[in-house]
PDB file of N, CA and C in Angstrom:
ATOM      1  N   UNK A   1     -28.573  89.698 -45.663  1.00  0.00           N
ATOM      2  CA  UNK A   1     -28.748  90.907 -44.884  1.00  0.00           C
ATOM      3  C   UNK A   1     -29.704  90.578 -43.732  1.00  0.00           C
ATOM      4  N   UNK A   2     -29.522  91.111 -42.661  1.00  0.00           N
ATOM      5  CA  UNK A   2     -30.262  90.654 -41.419  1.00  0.00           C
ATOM      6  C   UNK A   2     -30.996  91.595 -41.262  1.00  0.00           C
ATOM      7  N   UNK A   3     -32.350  91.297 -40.914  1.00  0.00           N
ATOM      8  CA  UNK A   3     -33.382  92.241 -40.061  1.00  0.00           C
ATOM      9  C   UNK A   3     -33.090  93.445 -39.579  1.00  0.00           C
ATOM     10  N   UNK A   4     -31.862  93.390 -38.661  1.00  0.00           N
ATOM     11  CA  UNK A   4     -31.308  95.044 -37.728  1.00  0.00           C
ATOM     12  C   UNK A   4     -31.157  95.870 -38.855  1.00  0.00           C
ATOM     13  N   UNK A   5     -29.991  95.209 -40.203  1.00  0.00           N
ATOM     14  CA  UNK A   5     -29.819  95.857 -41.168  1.00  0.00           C
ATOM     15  C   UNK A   5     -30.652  96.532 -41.777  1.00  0.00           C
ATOM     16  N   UNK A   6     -31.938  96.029 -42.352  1.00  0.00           N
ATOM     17  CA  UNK A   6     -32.667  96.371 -43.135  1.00  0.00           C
ATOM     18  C   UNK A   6     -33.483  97.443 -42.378  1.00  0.00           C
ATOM     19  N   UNK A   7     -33.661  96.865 -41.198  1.00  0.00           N
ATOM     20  CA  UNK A   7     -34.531  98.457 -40.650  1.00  0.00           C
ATOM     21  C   UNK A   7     -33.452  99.854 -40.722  1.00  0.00           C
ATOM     22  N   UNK A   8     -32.523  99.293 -40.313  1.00  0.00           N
ATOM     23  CA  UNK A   8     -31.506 100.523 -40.119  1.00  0.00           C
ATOM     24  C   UNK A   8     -31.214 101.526 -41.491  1.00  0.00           C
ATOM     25  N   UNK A   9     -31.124 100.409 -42.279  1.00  0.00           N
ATOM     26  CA  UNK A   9     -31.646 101.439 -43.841  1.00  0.00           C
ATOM     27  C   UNK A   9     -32.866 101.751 -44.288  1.00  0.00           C
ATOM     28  N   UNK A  10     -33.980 101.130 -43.654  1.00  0.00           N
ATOM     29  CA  UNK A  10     -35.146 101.697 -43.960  1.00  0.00           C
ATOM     30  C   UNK A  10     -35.399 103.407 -42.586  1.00  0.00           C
ATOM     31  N   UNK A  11     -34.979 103.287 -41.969  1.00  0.00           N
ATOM     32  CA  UNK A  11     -34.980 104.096 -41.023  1.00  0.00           C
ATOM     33  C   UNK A  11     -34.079 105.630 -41.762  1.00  0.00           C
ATOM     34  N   UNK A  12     -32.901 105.082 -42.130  1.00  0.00           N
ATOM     35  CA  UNK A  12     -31.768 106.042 -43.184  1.00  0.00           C
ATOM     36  C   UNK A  12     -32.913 106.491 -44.316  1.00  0.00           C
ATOM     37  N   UNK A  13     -33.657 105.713 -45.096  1.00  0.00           N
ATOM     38  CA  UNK A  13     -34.204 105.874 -45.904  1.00  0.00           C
ATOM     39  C   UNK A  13     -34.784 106.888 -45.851  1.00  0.00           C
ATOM     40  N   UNK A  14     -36.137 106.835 -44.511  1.00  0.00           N
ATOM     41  CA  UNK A  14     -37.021 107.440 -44.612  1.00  0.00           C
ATOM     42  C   UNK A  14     -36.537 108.685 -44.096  1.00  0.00           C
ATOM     43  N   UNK A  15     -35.250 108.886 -42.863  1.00  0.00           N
ATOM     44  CA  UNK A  15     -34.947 110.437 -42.918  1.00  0.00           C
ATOM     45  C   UNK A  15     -34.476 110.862 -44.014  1.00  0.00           C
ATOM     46  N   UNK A  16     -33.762 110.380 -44.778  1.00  0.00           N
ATOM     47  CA  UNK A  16     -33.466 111.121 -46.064  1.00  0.00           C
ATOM     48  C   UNK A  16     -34.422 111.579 -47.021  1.00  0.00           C
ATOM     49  N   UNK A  17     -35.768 110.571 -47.000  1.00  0.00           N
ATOM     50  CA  UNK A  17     -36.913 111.501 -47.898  1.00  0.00           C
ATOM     51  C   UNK A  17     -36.959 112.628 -46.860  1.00  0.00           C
ATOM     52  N   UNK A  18     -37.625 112.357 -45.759  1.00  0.00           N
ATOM     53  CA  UNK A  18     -38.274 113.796 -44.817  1.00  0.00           C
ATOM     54  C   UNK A  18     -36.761 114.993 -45.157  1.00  0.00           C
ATOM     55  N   UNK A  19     -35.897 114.651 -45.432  1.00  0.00           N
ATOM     56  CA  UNK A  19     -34.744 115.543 -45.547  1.00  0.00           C
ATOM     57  C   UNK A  19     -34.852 115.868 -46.621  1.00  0.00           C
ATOM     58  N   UNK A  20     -35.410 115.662 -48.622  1.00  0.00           N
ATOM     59  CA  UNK A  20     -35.608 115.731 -49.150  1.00  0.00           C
ATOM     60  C   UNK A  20     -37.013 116.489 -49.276  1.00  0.00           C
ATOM     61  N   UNK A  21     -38.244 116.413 -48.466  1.00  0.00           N
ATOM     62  CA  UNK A  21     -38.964 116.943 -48.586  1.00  0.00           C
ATOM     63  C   UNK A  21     -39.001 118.179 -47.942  1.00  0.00           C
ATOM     64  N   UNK A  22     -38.484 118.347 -47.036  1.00  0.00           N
ATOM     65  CA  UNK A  22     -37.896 119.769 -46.564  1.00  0.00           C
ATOM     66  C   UNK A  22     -36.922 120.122 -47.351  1.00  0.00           C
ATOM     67  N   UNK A  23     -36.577 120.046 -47.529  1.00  0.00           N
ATOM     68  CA  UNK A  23     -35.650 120.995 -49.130  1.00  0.00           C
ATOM     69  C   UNK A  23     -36.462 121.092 -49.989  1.00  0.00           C
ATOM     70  N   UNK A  24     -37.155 120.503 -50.438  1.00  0.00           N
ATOM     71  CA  UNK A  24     -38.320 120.809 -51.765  1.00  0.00           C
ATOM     72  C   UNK A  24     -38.809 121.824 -51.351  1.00  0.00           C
ATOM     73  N   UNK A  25     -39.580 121.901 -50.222  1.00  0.00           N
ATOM     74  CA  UNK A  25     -40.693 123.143 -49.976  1.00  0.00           C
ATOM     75  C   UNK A  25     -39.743 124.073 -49.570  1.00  0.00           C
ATOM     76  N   UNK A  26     -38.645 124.469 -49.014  1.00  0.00           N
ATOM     77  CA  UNK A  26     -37.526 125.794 -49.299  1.00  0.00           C
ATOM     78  C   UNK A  26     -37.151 125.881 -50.406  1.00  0.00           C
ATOM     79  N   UNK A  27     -37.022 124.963 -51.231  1.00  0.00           N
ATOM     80  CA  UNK A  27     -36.749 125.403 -52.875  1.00  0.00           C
ATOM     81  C   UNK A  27     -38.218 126.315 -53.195  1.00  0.00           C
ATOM     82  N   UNK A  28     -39.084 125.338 -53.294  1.00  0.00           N
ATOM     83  CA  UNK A  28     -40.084 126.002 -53.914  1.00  0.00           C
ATOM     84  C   UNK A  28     -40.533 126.826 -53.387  1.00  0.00           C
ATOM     85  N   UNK A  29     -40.339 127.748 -52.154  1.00  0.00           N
ATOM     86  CA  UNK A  29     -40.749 128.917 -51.509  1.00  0.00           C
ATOM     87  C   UNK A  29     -39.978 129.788 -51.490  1.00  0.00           C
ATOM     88  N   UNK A  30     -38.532 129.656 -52.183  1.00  0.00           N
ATOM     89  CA  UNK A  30     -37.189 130.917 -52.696  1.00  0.00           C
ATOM     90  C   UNK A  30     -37.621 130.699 -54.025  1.00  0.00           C
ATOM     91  N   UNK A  31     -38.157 130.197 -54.866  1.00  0.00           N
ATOM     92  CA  UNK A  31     -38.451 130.245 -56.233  1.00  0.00           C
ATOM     93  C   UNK A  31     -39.690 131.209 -56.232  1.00  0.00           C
ATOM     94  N   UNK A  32     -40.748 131.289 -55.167  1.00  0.00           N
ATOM     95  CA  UNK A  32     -41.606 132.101 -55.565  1.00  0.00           C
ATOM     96  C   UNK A  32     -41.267 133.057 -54.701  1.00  0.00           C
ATOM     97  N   UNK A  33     -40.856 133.314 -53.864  1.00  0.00           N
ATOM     98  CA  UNK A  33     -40.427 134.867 -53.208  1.00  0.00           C
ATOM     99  C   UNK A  33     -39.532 135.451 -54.519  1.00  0.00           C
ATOM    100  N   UNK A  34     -38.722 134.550 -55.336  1.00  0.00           N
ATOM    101  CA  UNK A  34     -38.260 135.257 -56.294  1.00  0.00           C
ATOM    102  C   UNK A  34     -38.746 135.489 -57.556  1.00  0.00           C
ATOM    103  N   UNK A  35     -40.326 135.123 -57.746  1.00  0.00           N
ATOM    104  CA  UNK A  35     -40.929 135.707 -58.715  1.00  0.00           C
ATOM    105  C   UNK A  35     -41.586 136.955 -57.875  1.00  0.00           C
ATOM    106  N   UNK A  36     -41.819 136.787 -56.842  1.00  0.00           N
ATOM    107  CA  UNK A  36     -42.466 138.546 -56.480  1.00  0.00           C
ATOM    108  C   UNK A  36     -41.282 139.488 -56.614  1.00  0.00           C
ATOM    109  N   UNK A  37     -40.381 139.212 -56.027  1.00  0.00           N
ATOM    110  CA  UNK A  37     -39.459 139.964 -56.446  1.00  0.00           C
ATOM    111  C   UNK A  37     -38.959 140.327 -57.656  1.00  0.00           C
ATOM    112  N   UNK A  38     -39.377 139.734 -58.614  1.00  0.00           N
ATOM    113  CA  UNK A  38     -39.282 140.021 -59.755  1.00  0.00           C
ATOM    114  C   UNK A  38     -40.243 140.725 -60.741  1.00  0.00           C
ATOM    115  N   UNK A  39     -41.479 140.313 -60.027  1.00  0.00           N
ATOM    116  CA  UNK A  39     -42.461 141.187 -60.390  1.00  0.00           C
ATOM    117  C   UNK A  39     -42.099 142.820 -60.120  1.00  0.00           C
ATOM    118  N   UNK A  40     -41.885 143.051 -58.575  1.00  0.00           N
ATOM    119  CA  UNK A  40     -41.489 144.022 -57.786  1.00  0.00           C
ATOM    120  C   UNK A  40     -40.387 145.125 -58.692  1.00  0.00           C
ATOM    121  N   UNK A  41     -39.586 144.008 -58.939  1.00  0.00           N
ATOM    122  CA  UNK A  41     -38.436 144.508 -59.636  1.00  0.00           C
ATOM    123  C   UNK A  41     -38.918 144.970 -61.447  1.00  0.00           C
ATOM    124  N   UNK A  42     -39.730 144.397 -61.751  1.00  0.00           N
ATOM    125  CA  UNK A  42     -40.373 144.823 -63.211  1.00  0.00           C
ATOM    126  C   UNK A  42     -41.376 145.997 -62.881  1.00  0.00           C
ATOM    127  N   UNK A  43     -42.109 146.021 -62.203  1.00  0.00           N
ATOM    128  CA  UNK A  43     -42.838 147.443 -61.363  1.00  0.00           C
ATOM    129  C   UNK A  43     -42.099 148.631 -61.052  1.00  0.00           C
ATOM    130  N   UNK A  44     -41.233 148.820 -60.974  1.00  0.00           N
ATOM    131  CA  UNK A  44     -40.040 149.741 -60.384  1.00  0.00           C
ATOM    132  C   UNK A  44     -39.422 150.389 -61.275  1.00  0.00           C
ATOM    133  N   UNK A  45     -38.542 149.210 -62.311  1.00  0.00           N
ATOM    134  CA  UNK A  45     -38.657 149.703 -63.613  1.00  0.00           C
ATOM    135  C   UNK A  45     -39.386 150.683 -64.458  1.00  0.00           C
ATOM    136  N   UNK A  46     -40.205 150.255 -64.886  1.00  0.00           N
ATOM    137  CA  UNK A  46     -41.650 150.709 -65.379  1.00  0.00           C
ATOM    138  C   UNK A  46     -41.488 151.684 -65.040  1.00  0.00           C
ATOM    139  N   UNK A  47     -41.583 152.335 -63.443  1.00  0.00           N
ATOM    140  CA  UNK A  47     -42.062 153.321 -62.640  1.00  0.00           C
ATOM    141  C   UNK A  47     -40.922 154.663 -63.162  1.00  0.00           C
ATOM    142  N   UNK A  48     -39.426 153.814 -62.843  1.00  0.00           N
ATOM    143  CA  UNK A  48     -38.271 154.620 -63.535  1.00  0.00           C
ATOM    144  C   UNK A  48     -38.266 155.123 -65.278  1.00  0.00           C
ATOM    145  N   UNK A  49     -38.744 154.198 -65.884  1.00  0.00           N
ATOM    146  CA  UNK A  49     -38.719 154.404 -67.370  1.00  0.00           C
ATOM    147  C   UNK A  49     -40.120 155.834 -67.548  1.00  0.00           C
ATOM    148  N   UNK A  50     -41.297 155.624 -66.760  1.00  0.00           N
ATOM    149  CA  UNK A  50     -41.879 156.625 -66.626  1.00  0.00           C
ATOM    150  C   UNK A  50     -41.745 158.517 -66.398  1.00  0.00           C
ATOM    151  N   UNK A  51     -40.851 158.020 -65.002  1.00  0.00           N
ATOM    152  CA  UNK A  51     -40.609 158.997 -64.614  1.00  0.00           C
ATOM    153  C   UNK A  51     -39.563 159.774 -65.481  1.00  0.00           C
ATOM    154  N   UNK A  52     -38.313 158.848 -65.990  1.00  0.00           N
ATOM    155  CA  UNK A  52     -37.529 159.808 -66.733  1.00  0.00           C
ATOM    156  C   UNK A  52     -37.814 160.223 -68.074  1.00  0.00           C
ATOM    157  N   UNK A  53     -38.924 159.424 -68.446  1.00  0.00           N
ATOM    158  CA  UNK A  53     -39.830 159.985 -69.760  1.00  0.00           C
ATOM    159  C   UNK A  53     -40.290 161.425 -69.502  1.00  0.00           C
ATOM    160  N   UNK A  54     -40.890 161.409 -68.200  1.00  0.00           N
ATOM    161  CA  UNK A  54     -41.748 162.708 -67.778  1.00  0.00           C
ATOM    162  C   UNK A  54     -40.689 163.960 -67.767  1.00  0.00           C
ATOM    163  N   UNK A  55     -39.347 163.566 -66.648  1.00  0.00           N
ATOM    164  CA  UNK A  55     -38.582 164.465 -66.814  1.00  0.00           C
ATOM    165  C   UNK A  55     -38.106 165.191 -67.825  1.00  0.00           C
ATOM    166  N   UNK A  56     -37.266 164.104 -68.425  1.00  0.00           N
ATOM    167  CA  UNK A  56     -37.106 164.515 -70.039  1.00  0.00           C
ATOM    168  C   UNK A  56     -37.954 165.046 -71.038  1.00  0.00           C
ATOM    169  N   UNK A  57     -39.069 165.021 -70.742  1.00  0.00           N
ATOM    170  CA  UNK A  57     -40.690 165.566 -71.582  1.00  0.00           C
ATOM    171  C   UNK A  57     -40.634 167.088 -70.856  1.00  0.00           C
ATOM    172  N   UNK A  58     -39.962 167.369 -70.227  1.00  0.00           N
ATOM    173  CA  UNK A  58     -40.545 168.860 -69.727  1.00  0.00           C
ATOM    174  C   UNK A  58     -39.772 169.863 -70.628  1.00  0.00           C
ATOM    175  N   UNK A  59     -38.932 169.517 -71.202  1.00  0.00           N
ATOM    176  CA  UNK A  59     -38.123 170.419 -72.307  1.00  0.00           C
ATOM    177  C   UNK A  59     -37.219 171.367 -71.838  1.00  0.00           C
ATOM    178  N   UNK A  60     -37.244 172.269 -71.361  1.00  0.00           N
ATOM    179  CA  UNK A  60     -36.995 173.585 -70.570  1.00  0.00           C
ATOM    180  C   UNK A  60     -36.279 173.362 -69.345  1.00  0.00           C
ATOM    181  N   UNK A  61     -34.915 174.041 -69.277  1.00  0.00           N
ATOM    182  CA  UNK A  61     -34.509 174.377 -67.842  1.00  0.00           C
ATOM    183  C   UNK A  61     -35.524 175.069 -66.786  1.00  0.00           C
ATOM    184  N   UNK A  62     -36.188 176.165 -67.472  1.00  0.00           N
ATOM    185  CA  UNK A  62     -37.079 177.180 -66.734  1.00  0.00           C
ATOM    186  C   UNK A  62     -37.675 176.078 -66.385  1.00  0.00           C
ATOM    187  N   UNK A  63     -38.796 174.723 -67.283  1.00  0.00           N
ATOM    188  CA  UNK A  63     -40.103 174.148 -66.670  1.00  0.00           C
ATOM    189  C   UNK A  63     -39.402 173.558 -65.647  1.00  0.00           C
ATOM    190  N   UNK A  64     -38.117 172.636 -66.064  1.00  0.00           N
ATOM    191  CA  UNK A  64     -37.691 171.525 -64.475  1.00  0.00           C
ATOM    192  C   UNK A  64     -37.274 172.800 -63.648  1.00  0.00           C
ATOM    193  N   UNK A  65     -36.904 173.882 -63.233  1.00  0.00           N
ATOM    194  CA  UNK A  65     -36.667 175.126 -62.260  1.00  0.00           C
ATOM    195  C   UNK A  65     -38.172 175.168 -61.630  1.00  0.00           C
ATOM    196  N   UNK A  66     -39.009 175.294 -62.233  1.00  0.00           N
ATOM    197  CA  UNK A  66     -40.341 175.665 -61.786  1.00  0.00           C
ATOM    198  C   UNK A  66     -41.159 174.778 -60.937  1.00  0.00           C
ATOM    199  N   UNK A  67     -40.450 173.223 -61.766  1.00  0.00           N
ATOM    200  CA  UNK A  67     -41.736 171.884 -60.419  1.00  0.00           C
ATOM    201  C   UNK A  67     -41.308 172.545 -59.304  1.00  0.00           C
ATOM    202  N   UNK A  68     -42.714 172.754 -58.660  1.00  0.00           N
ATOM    203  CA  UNK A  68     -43.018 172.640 -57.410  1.00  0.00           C
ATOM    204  C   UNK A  68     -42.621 171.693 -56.400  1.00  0.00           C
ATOM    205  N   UNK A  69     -42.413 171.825 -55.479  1.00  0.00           N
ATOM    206  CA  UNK A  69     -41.626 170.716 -54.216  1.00  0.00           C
ATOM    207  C   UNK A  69     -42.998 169.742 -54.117  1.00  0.00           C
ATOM    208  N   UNK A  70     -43.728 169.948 -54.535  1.00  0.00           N
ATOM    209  CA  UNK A  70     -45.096 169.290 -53.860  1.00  0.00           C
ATOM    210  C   UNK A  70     -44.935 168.126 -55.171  1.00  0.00           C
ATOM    211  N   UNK A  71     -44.676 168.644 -56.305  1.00  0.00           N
ATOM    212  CA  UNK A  71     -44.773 168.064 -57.377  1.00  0.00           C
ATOM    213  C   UNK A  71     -43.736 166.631 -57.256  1.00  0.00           C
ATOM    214  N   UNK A  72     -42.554 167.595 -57.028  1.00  0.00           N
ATOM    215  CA  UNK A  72     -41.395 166.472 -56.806  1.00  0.00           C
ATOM    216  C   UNK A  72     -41.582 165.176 -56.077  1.00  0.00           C
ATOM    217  N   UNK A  73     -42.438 164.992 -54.504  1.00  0.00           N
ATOM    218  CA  UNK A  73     -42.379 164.544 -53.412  1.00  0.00           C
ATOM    219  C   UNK A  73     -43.434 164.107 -54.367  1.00  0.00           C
ATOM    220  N   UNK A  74     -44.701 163.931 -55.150  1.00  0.00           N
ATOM    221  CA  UNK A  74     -45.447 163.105 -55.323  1.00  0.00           C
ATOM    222  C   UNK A  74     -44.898 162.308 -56.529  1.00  0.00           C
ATOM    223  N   UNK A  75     -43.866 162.409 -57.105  1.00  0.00           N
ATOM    224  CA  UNK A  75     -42.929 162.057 -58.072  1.00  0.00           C
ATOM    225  C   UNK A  75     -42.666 160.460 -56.952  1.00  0.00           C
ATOM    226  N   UNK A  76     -41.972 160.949 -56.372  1.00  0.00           N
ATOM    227  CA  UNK A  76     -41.129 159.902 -55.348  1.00  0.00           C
ATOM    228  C   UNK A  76     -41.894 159.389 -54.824  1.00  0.00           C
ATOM    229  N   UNK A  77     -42.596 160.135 -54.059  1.00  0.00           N
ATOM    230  CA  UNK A  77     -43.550 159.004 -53.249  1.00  0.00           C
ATOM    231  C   UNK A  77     -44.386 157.981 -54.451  1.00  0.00           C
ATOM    232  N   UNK A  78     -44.689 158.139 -55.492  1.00  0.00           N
ATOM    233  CA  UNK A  78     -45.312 157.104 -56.658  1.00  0.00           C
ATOM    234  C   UNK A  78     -44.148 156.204 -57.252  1.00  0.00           C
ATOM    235  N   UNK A  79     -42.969 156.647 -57.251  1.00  0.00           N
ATOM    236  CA  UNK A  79     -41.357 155.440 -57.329  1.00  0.00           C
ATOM    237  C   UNK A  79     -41.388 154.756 -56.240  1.00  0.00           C
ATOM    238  N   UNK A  80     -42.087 154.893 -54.790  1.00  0.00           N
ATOM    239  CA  UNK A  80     -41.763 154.422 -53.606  1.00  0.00           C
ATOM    240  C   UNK A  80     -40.928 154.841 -53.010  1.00  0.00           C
ATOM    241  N   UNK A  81     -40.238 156.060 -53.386  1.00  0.00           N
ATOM    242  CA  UNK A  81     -39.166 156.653 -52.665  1.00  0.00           C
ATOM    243  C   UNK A  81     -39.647 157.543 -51.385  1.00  0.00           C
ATOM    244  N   UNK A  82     -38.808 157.513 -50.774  1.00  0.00           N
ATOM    245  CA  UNK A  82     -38.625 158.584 -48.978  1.00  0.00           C
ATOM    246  C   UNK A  82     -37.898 159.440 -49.415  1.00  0.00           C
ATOM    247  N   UNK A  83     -37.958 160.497 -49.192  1.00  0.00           N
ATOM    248  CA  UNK A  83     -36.852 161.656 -49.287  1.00  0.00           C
ATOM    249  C   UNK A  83     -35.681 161.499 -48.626  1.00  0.00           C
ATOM    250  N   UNK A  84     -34.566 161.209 -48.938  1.00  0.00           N
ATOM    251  CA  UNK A  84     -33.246 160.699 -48.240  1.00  0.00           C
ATOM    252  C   UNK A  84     -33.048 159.967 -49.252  1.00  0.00           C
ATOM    253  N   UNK A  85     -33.533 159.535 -50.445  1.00  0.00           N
ATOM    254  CA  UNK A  85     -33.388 158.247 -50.959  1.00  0.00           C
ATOM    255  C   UNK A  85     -33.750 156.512 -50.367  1.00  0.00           C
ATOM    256  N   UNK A  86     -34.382 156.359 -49.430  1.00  0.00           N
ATOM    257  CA  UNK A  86     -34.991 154.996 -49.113  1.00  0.00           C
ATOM    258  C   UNK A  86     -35.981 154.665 -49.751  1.00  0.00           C
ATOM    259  N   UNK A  87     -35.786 153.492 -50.183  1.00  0.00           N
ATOM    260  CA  UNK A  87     -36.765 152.968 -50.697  1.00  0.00           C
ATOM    261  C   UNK A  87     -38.022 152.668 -49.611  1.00  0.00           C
ATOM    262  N   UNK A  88     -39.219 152.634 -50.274  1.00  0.00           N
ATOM    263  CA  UNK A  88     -40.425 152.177 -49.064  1.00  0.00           C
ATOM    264  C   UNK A  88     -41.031 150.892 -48.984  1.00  0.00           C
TER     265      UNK A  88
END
């Protein structure tokens, strides 16, 4: 193997690590955006399993007739909800 050769694969070489190491750090930075998101997504939960505990805890057509609008909107706004249904 001649000299030109060997650089020419050491040259191949070394872009393929730097090409390898840029993929590592996008792997490992969609792996942790997808543990917040998963956190996010276990928070939300929670928030839902709460809330329809609460609902369901009020017993009474009359009590759910009676929440107050003020009541409702601090309901949602603590799910993260906008009125329209968007999330925040």
């Amino acid at each position: 193997m001649s000299k030109r050769e060997l650089e020419k694969i050491q040259r191949e070489l070394t872009s393929i690590k730097g090409e390898l190491d840029r993929l590592s750090q996008q792997y490992e930075a969609a792996i942790s955006e997808k543990r917040g998101l998963q956190e996010e997504a276990d928070i939300m939960e929670r928030r839902l399993v709460a809330a329809s505990k609460l609902i369901s805890g009020l017993g009474s057509e009359k009590i759910r007739q009676g929440l107050s609008l003020q009541l409702v909107y601090t309901l949602f706004h603590g799910l993260g909800i906008r009125v329209g249904g968007r999330m925040t």
